[in-house]
Protein backbone atom coordinates (compact mmCIF):
# COMPACT_ATOMS: atom_id res chain seq x y z
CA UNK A 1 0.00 0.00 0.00
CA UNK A 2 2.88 2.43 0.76
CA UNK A 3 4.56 1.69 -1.95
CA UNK A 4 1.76 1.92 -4.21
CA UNK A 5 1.03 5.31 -3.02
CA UNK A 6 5.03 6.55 -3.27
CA UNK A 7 4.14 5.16 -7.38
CA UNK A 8 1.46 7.84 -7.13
CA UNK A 9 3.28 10.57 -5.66
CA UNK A 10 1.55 10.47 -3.02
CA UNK A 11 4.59 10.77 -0.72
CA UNK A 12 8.36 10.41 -1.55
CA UNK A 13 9.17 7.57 2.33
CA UNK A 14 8.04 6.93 4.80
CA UNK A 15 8.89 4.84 7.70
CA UNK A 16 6.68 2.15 9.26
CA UNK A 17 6.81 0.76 12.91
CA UNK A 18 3.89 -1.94 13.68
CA UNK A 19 3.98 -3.67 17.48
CA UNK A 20 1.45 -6.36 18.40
CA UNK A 21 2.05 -8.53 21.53
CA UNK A 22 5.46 -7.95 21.44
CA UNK A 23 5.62 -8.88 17.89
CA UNK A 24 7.67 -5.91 15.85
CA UNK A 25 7.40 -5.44 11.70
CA UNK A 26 9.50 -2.22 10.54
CA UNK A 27 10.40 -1.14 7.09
CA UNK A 28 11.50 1.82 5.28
CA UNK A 29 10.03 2.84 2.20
CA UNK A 30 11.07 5.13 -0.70
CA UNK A 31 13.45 8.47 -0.67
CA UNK A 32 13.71 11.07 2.30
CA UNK A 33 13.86 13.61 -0.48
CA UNK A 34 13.34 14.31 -4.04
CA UNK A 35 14.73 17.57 -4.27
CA UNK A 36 17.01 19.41 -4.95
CA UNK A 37 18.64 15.77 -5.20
CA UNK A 38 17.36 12.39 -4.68
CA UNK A 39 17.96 10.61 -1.22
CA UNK A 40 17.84 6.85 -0.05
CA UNK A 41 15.36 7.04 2.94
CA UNK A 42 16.48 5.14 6.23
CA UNK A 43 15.42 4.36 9.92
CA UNK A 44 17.30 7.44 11.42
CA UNK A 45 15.61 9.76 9.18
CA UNK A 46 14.30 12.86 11.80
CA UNK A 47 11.01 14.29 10.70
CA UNK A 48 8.93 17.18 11.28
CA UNK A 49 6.05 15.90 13.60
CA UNK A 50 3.93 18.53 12.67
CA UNK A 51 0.72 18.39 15.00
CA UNK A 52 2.27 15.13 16.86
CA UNK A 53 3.76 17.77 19.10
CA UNK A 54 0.54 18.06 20.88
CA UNK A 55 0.05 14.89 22.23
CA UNK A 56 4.15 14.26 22.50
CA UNK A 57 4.80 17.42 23.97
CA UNK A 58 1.73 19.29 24.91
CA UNK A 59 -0.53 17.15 26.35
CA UNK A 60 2.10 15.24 28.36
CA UNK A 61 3.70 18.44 29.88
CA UNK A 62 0.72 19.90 30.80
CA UNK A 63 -0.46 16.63 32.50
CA UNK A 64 2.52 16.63 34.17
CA UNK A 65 2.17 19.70 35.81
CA UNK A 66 -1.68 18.62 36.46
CA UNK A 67 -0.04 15.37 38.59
CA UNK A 68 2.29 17.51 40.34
CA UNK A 69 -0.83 19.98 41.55
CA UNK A 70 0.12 23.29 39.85
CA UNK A 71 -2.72 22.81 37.50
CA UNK A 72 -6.01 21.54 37.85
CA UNK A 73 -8.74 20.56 34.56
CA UNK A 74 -10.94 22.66 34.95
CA UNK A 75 -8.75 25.83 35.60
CA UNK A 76 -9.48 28.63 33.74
CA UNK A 77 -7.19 29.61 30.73
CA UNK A 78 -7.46 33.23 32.44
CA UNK A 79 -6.11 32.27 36.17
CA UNK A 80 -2.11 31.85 34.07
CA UNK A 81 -3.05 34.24 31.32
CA UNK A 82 -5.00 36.96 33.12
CA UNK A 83 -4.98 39.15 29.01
CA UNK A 84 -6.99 35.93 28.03
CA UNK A 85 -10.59 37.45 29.01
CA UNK A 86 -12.42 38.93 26.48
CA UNK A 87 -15.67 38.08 23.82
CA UNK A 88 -16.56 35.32 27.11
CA UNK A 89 -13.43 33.79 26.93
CA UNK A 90 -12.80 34.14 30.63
CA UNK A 91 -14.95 30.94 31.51
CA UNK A 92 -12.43 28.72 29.08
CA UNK A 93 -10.31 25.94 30.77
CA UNK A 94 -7.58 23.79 30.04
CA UNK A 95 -9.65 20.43 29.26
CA UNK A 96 -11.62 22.54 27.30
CA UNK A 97 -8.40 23.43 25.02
CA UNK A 98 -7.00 20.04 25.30
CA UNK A 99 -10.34 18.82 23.99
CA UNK A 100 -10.88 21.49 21.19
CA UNK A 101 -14.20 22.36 22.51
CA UNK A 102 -13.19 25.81 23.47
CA UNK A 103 -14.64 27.53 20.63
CA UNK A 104 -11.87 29.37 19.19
CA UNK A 105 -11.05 29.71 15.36
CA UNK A 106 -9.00 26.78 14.20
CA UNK A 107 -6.58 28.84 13.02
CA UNK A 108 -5.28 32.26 12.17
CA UNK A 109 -5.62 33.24 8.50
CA UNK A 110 -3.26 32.14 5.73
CA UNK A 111 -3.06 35.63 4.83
CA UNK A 112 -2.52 37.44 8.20
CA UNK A 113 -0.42 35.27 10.63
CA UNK A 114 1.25 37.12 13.31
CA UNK A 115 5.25 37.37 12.74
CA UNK A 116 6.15 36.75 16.06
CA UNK A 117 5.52 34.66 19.58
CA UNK A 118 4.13 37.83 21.40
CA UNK A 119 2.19 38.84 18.61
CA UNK A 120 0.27 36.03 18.15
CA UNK A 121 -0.62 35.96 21.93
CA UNK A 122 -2.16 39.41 21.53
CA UNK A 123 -3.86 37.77 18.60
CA UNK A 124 -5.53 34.95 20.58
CA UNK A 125 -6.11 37.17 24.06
CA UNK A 126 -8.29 40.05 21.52
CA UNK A 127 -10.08 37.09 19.48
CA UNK A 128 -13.51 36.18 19.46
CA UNK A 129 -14.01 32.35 19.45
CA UNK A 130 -16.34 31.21 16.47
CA UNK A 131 -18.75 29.12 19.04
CA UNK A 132 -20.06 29.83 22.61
CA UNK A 133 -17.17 27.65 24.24
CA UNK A 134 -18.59 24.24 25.21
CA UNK A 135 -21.27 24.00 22.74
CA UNK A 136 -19.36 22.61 20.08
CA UNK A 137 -15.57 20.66 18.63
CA UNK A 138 -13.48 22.78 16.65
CA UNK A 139 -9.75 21.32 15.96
CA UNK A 140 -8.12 24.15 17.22
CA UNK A 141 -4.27 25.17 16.46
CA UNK A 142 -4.69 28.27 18.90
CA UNK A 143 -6.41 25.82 22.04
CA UNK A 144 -2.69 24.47 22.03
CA UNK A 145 -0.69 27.37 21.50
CA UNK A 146 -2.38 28.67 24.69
CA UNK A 147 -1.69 25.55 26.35
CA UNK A 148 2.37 25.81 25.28
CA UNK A 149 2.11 29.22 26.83
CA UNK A 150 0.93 27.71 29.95
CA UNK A 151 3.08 25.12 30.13
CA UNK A 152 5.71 27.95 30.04
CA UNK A 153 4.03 30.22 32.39
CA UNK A 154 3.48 27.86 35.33
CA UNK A 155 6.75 25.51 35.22
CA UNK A 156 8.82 28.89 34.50
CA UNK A 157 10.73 26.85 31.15
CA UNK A 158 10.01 27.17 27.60
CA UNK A 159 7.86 24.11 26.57
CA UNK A 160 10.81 22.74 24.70
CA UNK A 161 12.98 22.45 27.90
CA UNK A 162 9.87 21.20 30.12
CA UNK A 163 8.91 18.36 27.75
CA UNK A 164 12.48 16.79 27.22
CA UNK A 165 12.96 17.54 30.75
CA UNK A 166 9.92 15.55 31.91
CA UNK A 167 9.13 13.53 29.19
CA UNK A 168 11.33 12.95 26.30
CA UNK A 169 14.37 12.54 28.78
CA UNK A 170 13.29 9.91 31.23
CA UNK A 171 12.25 8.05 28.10
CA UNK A 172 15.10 8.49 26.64
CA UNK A 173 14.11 9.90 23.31
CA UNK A 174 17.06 11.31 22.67
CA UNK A 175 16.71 13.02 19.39
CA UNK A 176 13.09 13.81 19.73
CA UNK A 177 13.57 18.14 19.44
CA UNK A 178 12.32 21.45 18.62
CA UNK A 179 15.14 23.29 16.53
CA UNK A 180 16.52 20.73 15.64
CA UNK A 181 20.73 21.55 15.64
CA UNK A 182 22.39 21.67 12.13
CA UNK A 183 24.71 19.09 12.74
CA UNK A 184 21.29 16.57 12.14
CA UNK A 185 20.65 18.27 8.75
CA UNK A 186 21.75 15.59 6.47
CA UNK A 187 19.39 12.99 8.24
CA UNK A 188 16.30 15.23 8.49
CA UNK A 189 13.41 14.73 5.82
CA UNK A 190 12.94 17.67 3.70
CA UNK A 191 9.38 19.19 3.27
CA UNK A 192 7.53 21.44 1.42
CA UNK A 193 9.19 23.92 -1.19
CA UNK A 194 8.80 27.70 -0.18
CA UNK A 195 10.05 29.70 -3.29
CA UNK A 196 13.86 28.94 -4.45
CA UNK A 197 14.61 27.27 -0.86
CA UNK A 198 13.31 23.72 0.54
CA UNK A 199 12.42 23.99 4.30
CA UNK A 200 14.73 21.04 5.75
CA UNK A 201 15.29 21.40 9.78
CA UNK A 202 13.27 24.44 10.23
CA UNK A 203 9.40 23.53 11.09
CA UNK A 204 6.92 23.31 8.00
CA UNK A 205 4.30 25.20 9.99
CA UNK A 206 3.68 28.47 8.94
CA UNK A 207 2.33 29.79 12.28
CA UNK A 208 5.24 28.01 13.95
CA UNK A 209 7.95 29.33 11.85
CA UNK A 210 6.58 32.76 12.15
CA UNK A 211 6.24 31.96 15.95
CA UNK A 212 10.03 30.68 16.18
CA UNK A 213 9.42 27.21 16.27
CA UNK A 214 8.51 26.00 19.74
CA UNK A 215 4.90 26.40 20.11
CA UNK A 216 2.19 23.97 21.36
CA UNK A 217 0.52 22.64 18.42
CA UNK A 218 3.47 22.01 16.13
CA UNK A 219 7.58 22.47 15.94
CA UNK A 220 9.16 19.10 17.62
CA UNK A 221 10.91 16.83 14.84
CA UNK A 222 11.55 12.95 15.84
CA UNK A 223 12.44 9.83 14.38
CA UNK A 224 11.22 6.57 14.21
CA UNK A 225 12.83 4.86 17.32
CA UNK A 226 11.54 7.64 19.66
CA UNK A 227 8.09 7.63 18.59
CA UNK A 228 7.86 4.22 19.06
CA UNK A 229 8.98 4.63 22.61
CA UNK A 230 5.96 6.98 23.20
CA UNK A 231 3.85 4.76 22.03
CA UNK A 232 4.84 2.12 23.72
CA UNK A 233 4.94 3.97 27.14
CA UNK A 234 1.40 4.94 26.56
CA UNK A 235 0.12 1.75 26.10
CA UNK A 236 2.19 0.15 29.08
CA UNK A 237 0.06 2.92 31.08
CA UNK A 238 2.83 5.32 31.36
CA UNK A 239 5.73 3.48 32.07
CA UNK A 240 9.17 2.31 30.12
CA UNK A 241 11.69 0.00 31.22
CA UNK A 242 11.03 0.50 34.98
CA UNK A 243 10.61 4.48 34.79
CA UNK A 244 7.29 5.84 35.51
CA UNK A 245 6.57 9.22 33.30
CA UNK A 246 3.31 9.48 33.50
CA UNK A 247 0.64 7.97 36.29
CA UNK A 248 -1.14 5.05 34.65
CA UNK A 249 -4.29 7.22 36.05
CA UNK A 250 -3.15 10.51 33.64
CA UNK A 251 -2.55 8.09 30.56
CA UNK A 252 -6.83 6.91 31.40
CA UNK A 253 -7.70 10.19 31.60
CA UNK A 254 -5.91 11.41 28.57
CA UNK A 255 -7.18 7.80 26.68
CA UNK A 256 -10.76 8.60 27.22
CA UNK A 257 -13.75 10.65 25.58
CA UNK A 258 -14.63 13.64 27.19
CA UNK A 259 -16.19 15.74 24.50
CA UNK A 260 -16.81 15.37 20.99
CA UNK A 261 -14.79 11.87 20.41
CA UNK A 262 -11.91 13.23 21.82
CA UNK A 263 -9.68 12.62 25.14
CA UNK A 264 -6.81 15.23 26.60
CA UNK A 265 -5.12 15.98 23.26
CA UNK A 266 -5.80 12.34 21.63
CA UNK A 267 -8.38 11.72 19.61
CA UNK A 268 -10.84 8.59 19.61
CA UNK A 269 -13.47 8.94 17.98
CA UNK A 270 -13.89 12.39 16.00
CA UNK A 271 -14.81 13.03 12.17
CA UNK A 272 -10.92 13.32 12.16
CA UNK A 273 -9.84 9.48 13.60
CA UNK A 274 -12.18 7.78 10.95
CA UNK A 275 -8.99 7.67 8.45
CA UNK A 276 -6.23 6.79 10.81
CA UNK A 277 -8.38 4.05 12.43
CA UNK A 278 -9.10 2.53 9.67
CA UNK A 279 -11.46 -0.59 9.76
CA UNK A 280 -10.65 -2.52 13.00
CA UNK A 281 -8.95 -0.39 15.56
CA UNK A 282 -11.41 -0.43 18.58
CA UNK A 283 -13.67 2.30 18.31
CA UNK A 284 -13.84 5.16 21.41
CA UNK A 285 -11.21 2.72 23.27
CA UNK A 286 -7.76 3.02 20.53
CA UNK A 287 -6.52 6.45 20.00
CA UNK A 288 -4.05 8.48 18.22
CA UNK A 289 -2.73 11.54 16.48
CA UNK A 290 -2.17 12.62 13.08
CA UNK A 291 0.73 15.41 11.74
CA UNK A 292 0.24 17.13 8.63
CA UNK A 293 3.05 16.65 7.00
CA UNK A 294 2.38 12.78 7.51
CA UNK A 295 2.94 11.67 10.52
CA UNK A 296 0.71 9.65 12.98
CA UNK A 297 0.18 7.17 15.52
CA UNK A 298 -2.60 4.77 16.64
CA UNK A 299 -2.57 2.88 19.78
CA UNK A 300 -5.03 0.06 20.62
CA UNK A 301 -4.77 -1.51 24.44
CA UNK A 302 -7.93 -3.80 23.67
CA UNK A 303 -5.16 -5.36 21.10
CA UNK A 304 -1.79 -4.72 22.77
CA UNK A 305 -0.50 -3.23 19.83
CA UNK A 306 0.32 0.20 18.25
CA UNK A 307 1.45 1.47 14.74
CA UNK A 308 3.36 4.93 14.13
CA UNK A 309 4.22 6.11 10.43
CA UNK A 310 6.44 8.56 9.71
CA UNK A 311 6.56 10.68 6.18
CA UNK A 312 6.96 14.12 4.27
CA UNK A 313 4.02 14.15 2.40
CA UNK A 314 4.26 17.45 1.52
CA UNK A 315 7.62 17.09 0.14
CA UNK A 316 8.60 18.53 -2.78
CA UNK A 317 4.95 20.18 -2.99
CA UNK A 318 1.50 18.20 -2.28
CA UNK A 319 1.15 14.80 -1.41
CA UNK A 320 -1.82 12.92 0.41
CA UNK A 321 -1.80 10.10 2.68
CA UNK A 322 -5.40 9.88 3.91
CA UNK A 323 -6.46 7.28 2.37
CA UNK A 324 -2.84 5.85 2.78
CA UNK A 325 -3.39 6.35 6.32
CA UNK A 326 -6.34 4.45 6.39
CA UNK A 327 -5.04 1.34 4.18
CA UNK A 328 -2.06 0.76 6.24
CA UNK A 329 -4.36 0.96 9.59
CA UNK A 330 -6.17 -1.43 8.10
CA UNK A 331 -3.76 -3.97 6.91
CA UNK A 332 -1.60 -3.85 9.73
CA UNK A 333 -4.44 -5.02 12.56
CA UNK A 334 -5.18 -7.92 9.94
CA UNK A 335 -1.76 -8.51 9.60
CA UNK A 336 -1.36 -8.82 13.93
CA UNK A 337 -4.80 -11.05 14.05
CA UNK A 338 -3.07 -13.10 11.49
CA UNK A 339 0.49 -13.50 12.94
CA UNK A 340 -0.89 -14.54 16.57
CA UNK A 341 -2.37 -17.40 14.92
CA UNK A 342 0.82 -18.51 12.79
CA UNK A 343 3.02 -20.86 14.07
CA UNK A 344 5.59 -19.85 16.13
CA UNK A 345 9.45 -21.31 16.59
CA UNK A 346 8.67 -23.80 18.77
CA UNK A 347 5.98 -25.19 16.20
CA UNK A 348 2.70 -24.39 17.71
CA UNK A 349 0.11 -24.90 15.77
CA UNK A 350 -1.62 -21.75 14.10
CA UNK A 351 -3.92 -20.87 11.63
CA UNK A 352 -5.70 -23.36 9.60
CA UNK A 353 -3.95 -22.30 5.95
CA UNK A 354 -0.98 -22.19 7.24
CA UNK A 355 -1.06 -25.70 8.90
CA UNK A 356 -2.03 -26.85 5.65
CA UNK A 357 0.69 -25.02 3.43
CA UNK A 358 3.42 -26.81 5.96
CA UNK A 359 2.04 -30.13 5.17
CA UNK A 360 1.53 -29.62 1.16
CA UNK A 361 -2.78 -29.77 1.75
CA UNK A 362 -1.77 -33.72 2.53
CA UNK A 363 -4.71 -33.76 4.93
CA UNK A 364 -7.11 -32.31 2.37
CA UNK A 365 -6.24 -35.16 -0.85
CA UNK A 366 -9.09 -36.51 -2.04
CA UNK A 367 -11.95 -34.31 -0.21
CA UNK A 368 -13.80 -32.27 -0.97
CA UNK A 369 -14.17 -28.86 1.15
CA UNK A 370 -16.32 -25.80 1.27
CA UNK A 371 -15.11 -22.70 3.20
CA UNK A 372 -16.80 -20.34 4.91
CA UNK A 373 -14.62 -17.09 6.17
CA UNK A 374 -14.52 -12.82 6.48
CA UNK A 375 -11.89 -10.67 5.68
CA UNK A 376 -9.17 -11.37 8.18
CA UNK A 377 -9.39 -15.07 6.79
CA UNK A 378 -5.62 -14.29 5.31
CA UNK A 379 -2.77 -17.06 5.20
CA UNK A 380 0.51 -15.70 5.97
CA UNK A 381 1.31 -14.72 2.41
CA UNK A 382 -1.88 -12.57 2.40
């Protein structure tokens, strides 16, 4: 499927990570870039997360400072940022912007983005959200460029120090980064072409860029092993080879609907997850997070299993992994129901097909058979 879609243009790599039961399948597809020359993709490529960084940075820090008591819920925005009041924003809280149902604009306008940090504060603290806050889910850029702020404001570090610091550190994702330094420029995946230059290193957010690249809702680059290790200390509830980094009670709470499909920065079940679910992930109980420039996670607990995949879409210009997105969520779930039941190295016996491929159909000569089956009914060769 991902190589199909690289065929189309659809993307130039990407790199795939799938985890069932302790089962791992990785591969690398395609180029890290096309331009201005072509480049073999690999494991250590570094990517721009895009929107990832609000669930690996974002959500995490702020929870963080929610377990340690110096934030609560259902705090309002306006008791850390006392200039966020007007148009009745003053009622607004923090699970309200980790939840999108705040009621802001999704956005500021392509045309008139603020050139700078401060400004686009001011921006936010003088808006008027589109919706009475509460009443309605609106993906929301700004929700989490508040929430970076506050991050900032109560633990007295930028968000960038605060999440390797509390997060990132003890999990020891080491090159998981915001400004990513220059000597990592050769491994980092190229994105979108802005006039003679390609942006390579420097965040692929507008707003971001123009905001100086560590903000709440996009800015942190990764690569594939680090991801993983989020992942995989979300669904052990928090922890990672023996170090705790978040309360198995704060990884619930952030795993769980609270308002329009969506938990504290994840989302579940919104008009958004339908692609990156695909067909079998456990609806309202598996979760995840898209980037735009490709990136995304989905985690399943009901399953044991998790799949991250990592890309530059938008690399040299376009690209569009939606539907790619939903294939590959797809496939991979039916490709972990189907390896549980193979056999295993110490012979176990599996899945029917397979059984029968081992012993050339032997037990089958001279019958005749009728099958009934669904759609996960796949041997090991698919």
């Amino acid at each position: 499927a991902i190589q199909d879609a690289i065929e189309a243009e659809k993307l130039p790599g990407a790199v795939l990570h799938l985890e069932a039961k302790g089962h791992v399948y990785r591969q690398v597809y395609g180029k890290r870039g096309l331009k201005p020359k072509k480049e073999d993709n690999s494991a250590d490529t570094i990517y721009d997360l895009a929107s990832l960084t609000k669930v690996m940075a974002t959500a995490p820090s702020v929870m963080k400072l929610i377990e340690r008591g110096t934030l609560d819920l259902d705090q309002t925005v306006n008791s850390v940022l006392p200039d966020f009041e007007g148009h009745g924003k003053k009622g607004i809280t923090i699970r309200q912007l980790l939840t999108h149902t705040s009621g802001l604009h999704s956005g500021f306008p392509k045309d008139d983005r603020p050139g700078s940090y401060r400004k686009a504060l001011i921006r936010i603290n003088e808006s008027e959200p589109k919706v009475e806050p509460g009443t309605d889910t609106i993906y929301s850029d700004l929700n989490f460029i508040l929430l970076g702020e506050i991050v900032r404001k109560v633990s007295g570090d930028p968000l960038a120090d605060y999440a390797h610091r509390e997060i990132w550190a003890p999990a020891r994702m080491w090159e998981t980064t915001f400004l990513p330094d220059k000597s990592l420029r050769s491994r980092i995946a190229p994105t979108e072409k802005l006039g003679l230059s390609i942006l390579r290193g420097e965040v692929h957010d507008p707003t971001s860029r123009l905001m100086g690249g560590i903000t709440g809702h996009a800015g942190a680059f990764s690569q594939i092993d680090d991801v993983v290790r989020f992942a995989r200390m979300m669904l052990n509830g928090g922890v990672l080879d023996g170090v705790q980094i978040l309360r198995e009670a704060t990884v619930k709470e952030m795993t769980r609907i609270h308002a329009g499909g969506r938990g504290l920065g994840f989302d579940l079940d919104s008009s958004l997850a339908e692609l990156p679910r695909g067909k079998h992930f456990e609806v309202g109980k598996s979760y995840g997070h898209t980037g735009w420039t490709g990136t995304g996670m989905w985690i399943d607990p009901t399953r044991d299993m998790f799949l991250v995949m990592l890309a530059n879409r938008n690399h040299p210009r376009g690209g569009d992994v939606r539907q790619l997105r939903h294939d590959v969520a797809t496939l991979a779930v039916e490709a972990a129901e189907n390896a549980t039941l193979v056999k295993n190295e110490k012979g176990t016996p599996g899945n029917g097909i397979d059984v029968l491929v081992e012993d050339d159909f032997l037990p089958l000569a001279g019958l005749k058979v009728g099958l009934i089956t669904n759609h996960t009914g796949l041997s090991w060769e698919g």
